[in-house]
PDB file of N, CA and C in Angstrom:
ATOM      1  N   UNK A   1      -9.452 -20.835  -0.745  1.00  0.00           N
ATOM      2  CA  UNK A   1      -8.302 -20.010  -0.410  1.00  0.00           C
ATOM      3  C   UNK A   1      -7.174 -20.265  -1.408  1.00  0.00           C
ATOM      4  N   UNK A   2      -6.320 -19.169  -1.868  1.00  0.00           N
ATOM      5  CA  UNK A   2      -5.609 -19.301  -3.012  1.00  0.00           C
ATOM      6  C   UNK A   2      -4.217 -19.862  -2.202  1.00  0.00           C
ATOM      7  N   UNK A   3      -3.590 -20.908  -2.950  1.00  0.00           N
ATOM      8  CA  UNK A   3      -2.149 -21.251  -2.716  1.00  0.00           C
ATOM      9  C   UNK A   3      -1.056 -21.044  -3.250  1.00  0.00           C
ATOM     10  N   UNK A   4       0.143 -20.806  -3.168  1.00  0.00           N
ATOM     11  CA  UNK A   4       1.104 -20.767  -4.264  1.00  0.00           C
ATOM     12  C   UNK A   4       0.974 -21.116  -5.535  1.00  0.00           C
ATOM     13  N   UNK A   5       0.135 -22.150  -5.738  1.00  0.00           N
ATOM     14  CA  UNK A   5       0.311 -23.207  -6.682  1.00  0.00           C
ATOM     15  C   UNK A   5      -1.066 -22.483  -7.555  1.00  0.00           C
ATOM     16  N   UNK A   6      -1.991 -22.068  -6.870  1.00  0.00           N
ATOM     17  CA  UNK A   6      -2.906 -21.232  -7.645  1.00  0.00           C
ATOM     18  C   UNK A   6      -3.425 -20.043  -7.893  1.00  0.00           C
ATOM     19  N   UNK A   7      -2.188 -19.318  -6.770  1.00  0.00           N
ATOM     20  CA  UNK A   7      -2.277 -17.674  -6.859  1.00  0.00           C
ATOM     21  C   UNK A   7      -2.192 -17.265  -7.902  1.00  0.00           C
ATOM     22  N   UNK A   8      -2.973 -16.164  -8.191  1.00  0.00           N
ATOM     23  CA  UNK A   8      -2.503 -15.735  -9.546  1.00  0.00           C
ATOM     24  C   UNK A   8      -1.461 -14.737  -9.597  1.00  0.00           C
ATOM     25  N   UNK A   9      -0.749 -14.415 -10.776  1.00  0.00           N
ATOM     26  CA  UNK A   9       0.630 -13.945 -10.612  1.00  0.00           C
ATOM     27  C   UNK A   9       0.554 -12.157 -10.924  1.00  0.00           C
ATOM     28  N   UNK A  10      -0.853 -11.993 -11.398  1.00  0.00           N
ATOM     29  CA  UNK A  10      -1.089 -10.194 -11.407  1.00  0.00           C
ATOM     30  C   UNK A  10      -2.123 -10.133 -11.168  1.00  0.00           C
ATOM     31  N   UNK A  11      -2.983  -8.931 -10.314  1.00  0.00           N
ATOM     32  CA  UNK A  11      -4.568  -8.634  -9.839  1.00  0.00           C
ATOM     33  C   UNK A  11      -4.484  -7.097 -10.427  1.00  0.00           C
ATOM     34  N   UNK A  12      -5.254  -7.065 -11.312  1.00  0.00           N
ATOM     35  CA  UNK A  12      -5.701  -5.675 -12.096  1.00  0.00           C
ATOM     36  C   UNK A  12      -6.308  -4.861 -10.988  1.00  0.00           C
ATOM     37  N   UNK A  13      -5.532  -3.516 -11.005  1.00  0.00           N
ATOM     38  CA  UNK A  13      -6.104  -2.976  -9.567  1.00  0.00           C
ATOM     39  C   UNK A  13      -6.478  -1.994 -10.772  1.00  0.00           C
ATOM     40  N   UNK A  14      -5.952  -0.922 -11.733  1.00  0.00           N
ATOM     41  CA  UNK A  14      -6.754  -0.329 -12.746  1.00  0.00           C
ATOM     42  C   UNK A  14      -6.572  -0.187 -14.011  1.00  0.00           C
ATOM     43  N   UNK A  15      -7.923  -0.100 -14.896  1.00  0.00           N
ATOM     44  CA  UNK A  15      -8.109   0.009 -16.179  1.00  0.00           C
ATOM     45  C   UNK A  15      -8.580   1.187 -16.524  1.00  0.00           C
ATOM     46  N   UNK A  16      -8.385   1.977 -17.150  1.00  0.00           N
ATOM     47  CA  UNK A  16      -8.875   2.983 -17.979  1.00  0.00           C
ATOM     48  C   UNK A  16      -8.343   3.109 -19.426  1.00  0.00           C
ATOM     49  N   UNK A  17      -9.348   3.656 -20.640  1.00  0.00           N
ATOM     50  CA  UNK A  17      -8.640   3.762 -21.830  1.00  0.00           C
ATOM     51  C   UNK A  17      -7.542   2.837 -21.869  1.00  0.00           C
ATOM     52  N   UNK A  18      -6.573   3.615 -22.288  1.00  0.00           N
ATOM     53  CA  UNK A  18      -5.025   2.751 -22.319  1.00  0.00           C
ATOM     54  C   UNK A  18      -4.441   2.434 -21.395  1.00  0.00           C
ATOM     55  N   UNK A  19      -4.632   2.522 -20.128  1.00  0.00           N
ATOM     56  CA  UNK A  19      -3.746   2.378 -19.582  1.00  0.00           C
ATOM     57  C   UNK A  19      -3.628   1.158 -18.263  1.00  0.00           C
ATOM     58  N   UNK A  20      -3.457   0.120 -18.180  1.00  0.00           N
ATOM     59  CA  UNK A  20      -3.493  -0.795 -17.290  1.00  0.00           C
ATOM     60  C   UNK A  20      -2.312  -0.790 -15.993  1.00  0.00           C
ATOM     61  N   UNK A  21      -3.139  -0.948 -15.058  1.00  0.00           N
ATOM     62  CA  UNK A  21      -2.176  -0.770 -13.674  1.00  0.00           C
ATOM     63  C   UNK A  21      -2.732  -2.634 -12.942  1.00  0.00           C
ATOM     64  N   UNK A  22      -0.733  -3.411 -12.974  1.00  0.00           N
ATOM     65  CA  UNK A  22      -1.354  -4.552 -12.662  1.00  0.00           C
ATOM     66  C   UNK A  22      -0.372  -4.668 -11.418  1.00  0.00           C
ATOM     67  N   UNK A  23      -0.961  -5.378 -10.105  1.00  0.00           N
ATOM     68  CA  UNK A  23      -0.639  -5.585  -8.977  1.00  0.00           C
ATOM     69  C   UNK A  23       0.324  -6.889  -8.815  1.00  0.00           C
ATOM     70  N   UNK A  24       1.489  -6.974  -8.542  1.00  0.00           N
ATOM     71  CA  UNK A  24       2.724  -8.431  -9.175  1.00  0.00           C
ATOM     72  C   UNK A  24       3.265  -8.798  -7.745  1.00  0.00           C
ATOM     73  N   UNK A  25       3.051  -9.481  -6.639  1.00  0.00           N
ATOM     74  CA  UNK A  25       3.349  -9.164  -5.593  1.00  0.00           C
ATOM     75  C   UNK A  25       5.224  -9.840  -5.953  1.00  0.00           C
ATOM     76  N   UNK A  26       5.430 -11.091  -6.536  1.00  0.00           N
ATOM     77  CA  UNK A  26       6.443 -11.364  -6.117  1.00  0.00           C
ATOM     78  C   UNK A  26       7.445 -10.167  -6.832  1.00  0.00           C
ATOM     79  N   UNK A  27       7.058  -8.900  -7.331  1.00  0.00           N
ATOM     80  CA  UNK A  27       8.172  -7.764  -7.813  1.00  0.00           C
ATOM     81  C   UNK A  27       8.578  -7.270  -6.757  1.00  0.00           C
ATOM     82  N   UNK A  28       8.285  -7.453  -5.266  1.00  0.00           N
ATOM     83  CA  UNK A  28       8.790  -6.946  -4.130  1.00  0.00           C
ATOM     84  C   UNK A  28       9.919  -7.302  -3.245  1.00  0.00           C
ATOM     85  N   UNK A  29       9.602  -9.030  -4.052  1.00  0.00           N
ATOM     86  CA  UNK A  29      10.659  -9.933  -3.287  1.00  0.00           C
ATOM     87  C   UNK A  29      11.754 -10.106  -4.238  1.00  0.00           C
ATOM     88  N   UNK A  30      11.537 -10.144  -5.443  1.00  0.00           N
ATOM     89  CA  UNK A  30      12.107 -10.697  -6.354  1.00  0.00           C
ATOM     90  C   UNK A  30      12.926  -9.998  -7.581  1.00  0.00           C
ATOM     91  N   UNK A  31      13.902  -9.729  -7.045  1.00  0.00           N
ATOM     92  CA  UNK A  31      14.589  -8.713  -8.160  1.00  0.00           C
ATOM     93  C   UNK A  31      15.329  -9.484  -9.379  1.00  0.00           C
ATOM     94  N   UNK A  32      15.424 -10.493  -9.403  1.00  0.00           N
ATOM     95  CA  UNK A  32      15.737 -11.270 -11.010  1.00  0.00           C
ATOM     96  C   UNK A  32      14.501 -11.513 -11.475  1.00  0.00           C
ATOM     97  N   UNK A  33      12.915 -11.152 -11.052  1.00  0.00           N
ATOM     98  CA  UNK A  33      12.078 -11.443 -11.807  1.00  0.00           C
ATOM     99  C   UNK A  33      11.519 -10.034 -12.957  1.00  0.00           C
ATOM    100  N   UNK A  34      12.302  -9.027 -12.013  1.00  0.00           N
ATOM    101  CA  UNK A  34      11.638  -7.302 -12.740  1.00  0.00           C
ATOM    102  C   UNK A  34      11.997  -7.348 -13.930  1.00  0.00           C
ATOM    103  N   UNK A  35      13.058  -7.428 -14.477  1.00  0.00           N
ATOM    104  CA  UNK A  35      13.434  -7.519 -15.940  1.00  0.00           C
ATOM    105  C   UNK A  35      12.958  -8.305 -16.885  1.00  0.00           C
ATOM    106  N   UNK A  36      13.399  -9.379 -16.652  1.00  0.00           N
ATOM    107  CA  UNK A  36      12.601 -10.564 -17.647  1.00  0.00           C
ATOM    108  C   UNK A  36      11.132 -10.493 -17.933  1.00  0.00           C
ATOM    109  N   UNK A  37      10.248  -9.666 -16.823  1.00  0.00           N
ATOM    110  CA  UNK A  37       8.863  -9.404 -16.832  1.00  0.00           C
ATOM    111  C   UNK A  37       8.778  -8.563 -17.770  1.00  0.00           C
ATOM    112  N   UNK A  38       9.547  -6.982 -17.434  1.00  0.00           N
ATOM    113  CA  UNK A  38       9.300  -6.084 -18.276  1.00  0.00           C
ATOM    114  C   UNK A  38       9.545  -6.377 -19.772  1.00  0.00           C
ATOM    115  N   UNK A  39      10.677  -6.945 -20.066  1.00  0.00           N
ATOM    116  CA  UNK A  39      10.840  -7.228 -21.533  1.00  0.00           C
ATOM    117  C   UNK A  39       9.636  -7.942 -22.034  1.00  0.00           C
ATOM    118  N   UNK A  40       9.040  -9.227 -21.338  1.00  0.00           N
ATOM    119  CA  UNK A  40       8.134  -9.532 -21.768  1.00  0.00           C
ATOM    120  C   UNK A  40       6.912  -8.853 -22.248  1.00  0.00           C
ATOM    121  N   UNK A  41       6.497  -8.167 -21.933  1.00  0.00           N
ATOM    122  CA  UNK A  41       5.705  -7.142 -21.708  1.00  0.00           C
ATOM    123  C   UNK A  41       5.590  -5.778 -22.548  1.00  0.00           C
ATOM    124  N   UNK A  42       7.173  -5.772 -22.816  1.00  0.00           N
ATOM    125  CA  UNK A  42       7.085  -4.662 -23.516  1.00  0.00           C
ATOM    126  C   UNK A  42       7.006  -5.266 -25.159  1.00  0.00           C
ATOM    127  N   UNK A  43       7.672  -6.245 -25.184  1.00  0.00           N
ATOM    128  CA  UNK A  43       7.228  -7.200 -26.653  1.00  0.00           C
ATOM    129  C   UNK A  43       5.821  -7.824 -26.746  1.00  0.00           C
ATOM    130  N   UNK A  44       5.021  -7.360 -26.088  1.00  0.00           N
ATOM    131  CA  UNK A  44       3.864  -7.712 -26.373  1.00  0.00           C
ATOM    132  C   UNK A  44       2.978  -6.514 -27.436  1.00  0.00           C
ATOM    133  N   UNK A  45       2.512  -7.098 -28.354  1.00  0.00           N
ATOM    134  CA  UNK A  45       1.996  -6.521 -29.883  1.00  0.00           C
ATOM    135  C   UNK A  45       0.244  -5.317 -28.844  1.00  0.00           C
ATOM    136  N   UNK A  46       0.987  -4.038 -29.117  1.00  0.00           N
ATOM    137  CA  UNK A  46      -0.101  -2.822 -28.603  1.00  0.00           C
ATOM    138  C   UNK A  46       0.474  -2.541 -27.081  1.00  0.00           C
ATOM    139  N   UNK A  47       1.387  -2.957 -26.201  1.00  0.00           N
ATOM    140  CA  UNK A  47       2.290  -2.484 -25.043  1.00  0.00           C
ATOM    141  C   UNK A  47       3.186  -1.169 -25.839  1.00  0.00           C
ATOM    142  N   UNK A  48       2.654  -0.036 -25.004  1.00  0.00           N
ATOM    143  CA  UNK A  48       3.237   1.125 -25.774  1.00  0.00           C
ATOM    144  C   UNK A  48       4.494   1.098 -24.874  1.00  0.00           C
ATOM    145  N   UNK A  49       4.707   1.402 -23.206  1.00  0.00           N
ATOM    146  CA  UNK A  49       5.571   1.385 -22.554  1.00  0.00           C
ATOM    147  C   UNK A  49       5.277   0.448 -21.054  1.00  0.00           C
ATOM    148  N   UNK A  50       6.301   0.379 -20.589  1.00  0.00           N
ATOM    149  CA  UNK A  50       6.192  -0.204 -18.958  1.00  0.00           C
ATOM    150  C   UNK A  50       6.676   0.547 -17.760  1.00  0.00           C
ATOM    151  N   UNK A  51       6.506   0.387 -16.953  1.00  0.00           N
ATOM    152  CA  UNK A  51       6.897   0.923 -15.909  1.00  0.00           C
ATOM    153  C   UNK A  51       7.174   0.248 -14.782  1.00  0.00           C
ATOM    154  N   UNK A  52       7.821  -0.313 -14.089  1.00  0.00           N
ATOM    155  CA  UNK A  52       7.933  -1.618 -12.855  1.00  0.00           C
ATOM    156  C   UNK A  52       8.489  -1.274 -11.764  1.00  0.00           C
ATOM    157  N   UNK A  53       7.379  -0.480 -10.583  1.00  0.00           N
ATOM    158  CA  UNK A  53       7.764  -0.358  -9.573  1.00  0.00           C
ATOM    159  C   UNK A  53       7.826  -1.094  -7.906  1.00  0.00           C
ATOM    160  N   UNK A  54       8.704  -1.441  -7.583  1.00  0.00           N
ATOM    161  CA  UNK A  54       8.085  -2.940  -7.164  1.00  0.00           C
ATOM    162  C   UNK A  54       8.435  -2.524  -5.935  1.00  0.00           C
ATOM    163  N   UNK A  55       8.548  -1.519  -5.320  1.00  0.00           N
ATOM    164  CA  UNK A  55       7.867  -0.997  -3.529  1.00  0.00           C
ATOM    165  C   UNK A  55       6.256  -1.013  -3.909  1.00  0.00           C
ATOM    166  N   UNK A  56       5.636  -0.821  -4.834  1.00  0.00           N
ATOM    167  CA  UNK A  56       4.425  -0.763  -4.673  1.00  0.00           C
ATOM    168  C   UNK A  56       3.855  -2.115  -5.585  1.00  0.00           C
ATOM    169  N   UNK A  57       4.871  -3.124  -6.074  1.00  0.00           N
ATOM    170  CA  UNK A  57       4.672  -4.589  -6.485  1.00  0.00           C
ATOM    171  C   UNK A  57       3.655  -4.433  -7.770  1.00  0.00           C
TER     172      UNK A  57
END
């Protein structure tokens, strides 16, 4: 059984071609974490854009 300590922090719900859809639960709780994520993310080398909707985490 997964714990805090070993949850993982995104579950790929879909892949196709380009486009990755990843599941972030603490984006629901956690609104100083949405930003700092997205930037990360979007500086990542082949991240064309992001999108971070976090009613649906």
């Amino acid at each position: 059984m997964a714990t805090a300590k070993t949850a993982p922090i995104a579950e790929v719900m879909h892949l196709t071609g380009d486009r990755l859809r990843l599941r972030i639960q603490q984006l629901k709780t956690d609104a100083a974490f949405r930003d700092p994520l997205s930037a990360y993310l979007k500086a990542l080398q082949g991240i064309k854009s992001v999108h971070v909707n976090p009613l649906a985490a």
